[in-house]
Structure formats: C-alpha cells, structure tokens
C-alpha atoms as a PDB file:
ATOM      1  CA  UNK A   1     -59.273 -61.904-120.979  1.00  0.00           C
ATOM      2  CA  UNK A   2     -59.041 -65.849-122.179  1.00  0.00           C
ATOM      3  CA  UNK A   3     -55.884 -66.653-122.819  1.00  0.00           C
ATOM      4  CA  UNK A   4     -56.746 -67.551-126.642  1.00  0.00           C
ATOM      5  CA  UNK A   5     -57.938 -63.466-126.831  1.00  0.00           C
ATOM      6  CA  UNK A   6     -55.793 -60.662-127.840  1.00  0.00           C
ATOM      7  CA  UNK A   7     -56.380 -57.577-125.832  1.00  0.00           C
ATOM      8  CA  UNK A   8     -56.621 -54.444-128.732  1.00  0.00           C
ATOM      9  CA  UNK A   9     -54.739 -52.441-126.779  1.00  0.00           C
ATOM     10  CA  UNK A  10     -51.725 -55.326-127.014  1.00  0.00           C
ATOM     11  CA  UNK A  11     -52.365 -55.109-130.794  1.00  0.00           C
ATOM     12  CA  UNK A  12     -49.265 -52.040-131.310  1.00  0.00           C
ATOM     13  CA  UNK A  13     -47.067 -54.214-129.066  1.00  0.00           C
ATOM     14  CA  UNK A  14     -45.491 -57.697-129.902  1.00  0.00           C
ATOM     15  CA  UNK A  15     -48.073 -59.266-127.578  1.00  0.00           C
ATOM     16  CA  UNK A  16     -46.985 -63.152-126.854  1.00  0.00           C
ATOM     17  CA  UNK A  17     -48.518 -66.162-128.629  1.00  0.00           C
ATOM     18  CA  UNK A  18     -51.057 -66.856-125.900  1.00  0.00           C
ATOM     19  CA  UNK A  19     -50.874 -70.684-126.567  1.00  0.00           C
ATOM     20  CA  UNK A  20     -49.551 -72.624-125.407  1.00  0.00           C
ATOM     21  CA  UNK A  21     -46.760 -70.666-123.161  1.00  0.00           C
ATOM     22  CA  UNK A  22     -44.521 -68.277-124.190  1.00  0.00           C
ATOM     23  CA  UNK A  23     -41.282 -68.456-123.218  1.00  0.00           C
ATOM     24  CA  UNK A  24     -39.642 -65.597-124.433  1.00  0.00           C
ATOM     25  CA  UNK A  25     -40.363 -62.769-126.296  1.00  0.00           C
ATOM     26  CA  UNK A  26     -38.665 -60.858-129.715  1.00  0.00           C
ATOM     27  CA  UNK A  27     -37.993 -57.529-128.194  1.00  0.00           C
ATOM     28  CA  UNK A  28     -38.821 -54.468-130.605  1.00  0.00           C
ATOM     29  CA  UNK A  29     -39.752 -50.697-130.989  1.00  0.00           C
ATOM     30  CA  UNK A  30     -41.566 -49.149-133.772  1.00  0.00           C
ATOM     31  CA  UNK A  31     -43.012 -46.165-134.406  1.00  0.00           C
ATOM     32  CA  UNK A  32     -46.819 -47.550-134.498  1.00  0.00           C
ATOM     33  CA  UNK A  33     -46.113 -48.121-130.441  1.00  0.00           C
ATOM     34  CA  UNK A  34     -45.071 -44.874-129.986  1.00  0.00           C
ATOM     35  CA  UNK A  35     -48.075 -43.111-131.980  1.00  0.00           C
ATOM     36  CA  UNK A  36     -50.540 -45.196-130.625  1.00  0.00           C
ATOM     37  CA  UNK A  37     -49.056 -44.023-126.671  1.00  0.00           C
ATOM     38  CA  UNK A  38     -49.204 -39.981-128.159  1.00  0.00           C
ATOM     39  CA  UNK A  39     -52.748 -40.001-130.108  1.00  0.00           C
ATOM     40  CA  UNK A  40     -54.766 -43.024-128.775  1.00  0.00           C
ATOM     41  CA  UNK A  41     -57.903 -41.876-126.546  1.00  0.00           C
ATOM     42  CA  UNK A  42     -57.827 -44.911-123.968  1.00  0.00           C
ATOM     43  CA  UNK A  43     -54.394 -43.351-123.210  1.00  0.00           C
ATOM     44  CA  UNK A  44     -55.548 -39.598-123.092  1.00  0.00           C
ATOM     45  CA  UNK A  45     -58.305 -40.548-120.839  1.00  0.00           C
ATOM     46  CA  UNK A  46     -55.588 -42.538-118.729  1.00  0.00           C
ATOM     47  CA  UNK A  47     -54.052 -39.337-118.221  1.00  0.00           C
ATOM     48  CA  UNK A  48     -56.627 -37.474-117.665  1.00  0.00           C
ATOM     49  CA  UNK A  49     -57.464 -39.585-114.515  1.00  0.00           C
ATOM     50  CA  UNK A  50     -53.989 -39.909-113.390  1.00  0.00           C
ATOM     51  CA  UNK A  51     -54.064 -35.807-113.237  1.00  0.00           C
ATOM     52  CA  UNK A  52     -57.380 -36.325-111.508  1.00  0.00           C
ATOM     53  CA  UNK A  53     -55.606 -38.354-109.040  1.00  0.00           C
ATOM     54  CA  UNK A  54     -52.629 -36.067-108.640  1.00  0.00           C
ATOM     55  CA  UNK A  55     -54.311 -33.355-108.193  1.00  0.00           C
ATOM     56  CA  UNK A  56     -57.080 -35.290-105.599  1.00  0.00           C
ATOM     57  CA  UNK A  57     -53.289 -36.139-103.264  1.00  0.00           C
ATOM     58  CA  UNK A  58     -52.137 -32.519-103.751  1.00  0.00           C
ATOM     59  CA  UNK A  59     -55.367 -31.240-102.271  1.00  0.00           C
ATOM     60  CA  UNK A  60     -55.218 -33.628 -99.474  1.00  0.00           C
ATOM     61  CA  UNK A  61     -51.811 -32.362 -98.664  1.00  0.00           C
ATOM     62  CA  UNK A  62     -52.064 -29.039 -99.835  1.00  0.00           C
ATOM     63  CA  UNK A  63     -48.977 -28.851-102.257  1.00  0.00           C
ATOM     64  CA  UNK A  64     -48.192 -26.045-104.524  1.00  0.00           C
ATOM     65  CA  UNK A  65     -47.008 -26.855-107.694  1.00  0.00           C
ATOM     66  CA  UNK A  66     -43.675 -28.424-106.768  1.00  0.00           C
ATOM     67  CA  UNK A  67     -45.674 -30.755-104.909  1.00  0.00           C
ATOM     68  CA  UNK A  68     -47.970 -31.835-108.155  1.00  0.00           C
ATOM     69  CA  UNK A  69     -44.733 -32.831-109.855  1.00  0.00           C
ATOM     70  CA  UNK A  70     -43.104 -34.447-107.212  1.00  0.00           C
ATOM     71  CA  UNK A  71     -46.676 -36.590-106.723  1.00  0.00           C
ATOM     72  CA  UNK A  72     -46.664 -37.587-110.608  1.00  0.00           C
ATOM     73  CA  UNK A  73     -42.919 -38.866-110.658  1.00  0.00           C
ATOM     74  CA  UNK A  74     -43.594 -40.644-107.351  1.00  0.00           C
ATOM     75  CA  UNK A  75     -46.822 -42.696-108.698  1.00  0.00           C
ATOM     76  CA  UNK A  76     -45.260 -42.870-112.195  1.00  0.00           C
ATOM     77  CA  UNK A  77     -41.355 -43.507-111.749  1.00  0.00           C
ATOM     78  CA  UNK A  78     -41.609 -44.467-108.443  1.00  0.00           C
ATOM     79  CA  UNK A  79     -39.052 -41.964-107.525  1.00  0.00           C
ATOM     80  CA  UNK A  80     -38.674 -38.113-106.530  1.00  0.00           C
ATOM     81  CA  UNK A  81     -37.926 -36.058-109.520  1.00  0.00           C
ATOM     82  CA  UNK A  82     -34.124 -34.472-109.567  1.00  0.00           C
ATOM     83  CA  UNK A  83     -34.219 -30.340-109.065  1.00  0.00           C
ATOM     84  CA  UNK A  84     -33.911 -29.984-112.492  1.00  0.00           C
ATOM     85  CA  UNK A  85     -36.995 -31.731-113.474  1.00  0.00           C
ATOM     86  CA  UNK A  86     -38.877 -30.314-110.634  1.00  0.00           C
ATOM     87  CA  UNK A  87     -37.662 -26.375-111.629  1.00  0.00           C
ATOM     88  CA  UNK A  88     -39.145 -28.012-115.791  1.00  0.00           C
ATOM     89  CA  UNK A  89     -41.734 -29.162-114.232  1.00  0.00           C
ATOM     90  CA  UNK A  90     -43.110 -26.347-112.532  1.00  0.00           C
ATOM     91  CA  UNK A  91     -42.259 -24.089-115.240  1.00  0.00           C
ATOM     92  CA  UNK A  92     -43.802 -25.998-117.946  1.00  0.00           C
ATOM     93  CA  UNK A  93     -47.251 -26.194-115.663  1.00  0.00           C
ATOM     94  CA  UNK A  94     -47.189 -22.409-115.575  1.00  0.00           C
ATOM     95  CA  UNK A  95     -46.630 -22.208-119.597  1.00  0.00           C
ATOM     96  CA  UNK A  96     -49.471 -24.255-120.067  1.00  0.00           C
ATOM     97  CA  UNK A  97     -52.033 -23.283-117.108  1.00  0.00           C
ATOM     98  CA  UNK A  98     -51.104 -19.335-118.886  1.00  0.00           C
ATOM     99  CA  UNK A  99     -51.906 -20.956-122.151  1.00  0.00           C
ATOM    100  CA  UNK A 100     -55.285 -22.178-121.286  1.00  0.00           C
ATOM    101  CA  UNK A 101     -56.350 -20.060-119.108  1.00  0.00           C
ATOM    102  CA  UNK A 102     -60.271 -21.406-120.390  1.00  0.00           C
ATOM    103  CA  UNK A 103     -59.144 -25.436-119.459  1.00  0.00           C
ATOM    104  CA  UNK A 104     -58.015 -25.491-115.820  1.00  0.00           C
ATOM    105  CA  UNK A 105     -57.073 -29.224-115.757  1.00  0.00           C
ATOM    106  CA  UNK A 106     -55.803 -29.593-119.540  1.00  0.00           C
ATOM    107  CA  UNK A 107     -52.255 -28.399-118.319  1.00  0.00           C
ATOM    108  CA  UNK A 108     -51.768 -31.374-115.649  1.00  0.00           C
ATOM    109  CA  UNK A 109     -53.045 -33.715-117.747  1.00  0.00           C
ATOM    110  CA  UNK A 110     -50.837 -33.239-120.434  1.00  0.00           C
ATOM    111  CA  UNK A 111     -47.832 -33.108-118.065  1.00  0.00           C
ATOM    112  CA  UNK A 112     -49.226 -36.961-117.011  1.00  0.00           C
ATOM    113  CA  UNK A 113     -49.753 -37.884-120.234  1.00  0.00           C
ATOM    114  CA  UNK A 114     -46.090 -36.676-120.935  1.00  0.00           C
ATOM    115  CA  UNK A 115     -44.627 -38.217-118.177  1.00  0.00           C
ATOM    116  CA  UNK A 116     -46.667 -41.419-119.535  1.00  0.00           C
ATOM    117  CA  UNK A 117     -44.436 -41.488-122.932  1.00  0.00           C
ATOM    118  CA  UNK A 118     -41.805 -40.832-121.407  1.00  0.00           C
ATOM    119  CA  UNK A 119     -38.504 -43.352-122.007  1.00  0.00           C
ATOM    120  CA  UNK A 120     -38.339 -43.582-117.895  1.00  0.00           C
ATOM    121  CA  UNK A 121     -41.883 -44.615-117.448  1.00  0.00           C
ATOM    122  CA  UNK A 122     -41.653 -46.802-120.751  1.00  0.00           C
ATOM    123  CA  UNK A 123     -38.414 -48.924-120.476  1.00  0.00           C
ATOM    124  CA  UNK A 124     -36.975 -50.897-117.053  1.00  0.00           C
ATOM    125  CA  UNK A 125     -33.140 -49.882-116.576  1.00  0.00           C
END
C-alpha cells in the first residue's frame, strides 16, 4: 500500500495518520474491532486456511488431536498450550466434529478462528 492509502481492513482499528510520521499512537478498544474480528469474511477465510495449515503439519507428523491443538497455540501464541487448554481443546474439537458430522473441517476452523479472537493472540503482555 502507498503510504497516503488506508488499508480497509485498518478501517475498525485506529490506523496511524500515514503522513507525515506517526509517532505515537491513541491506544483504544471498541466493540466495532471486536465484531469486525467475529463476523468479517477476510477473517473467516483466514481461519479457514490457518486450519488448513494445521491440519497439513498434523498429517505430516501424524498427531491425534492433542497434537492439532498444541500445533495452533504454537503458530498462534507462539507457545505450548497449558494441560488445561489442551484437555478444552480436545474436548471442544470432539463437541464440534460430533456436531457436524456433514462439515469435516468446520470444527478446526472455528477452533482457529477462536484462538484468532482470542485476548492472548490479540494483546502483547
């Protein structure tokens, strides 16, 4: 993008004033930024290829389950999910995949996109 343009997706955030530098930025959170990260497409179809990729790894390595979630916190958070969100994890893939039975890769994407709104993937401690 030129520096003059505003990227749409930047739109829901306080993007900075492209010109001429910004040197620092209001910090906020509203609920237009959170909306826009549950119902916007660009982001479900984000998700959608992150569980692609996930579930490409898990192949390759031939993990269970346990190993699906500890690939997404890994190439999300960077980190290896605590036994308690592994055991959520896990159990909240089996909910879903017994849910929709009829969309095999609906229940991993959803878990991405979660992981994707979630306050640790969001906000830098």
């Amino acid at each position: 993008y030129r520096r003059t343009e505003i990227p749409t997706l930047m739109d829901t955030f306080d993007y900075p004033e492209m010109s001429p530098n910004c040197m620092t930025r209001s910090l906020s959170t509203v609920s237009p930024q959170s909306l826009m990260l549950m119902n916007n497409q660009h982001i479900h179809a984000l998700a959608s290829a992150f569980a692609a990729r996930v579930e490409t790894l898990a192949q390759q390595r031939d993990d269970p389950t346990g190993g699906r979630i500890d690939c997404v916190y890994e190439l999300a958070l960077s980190r290896a999910p605590s036994e308690l969100e592994r055991q959520l994890g896990i159990k909240t893939l089996n909910a879903l995949r017994a849910s929709w039975k009829d969309k095999p890769k609906a229940p991993l994407a959803t878990y991405c996109h979660t992981i994707l709104n979630s306050a640790a993937f969001l906000y830098v401690d």
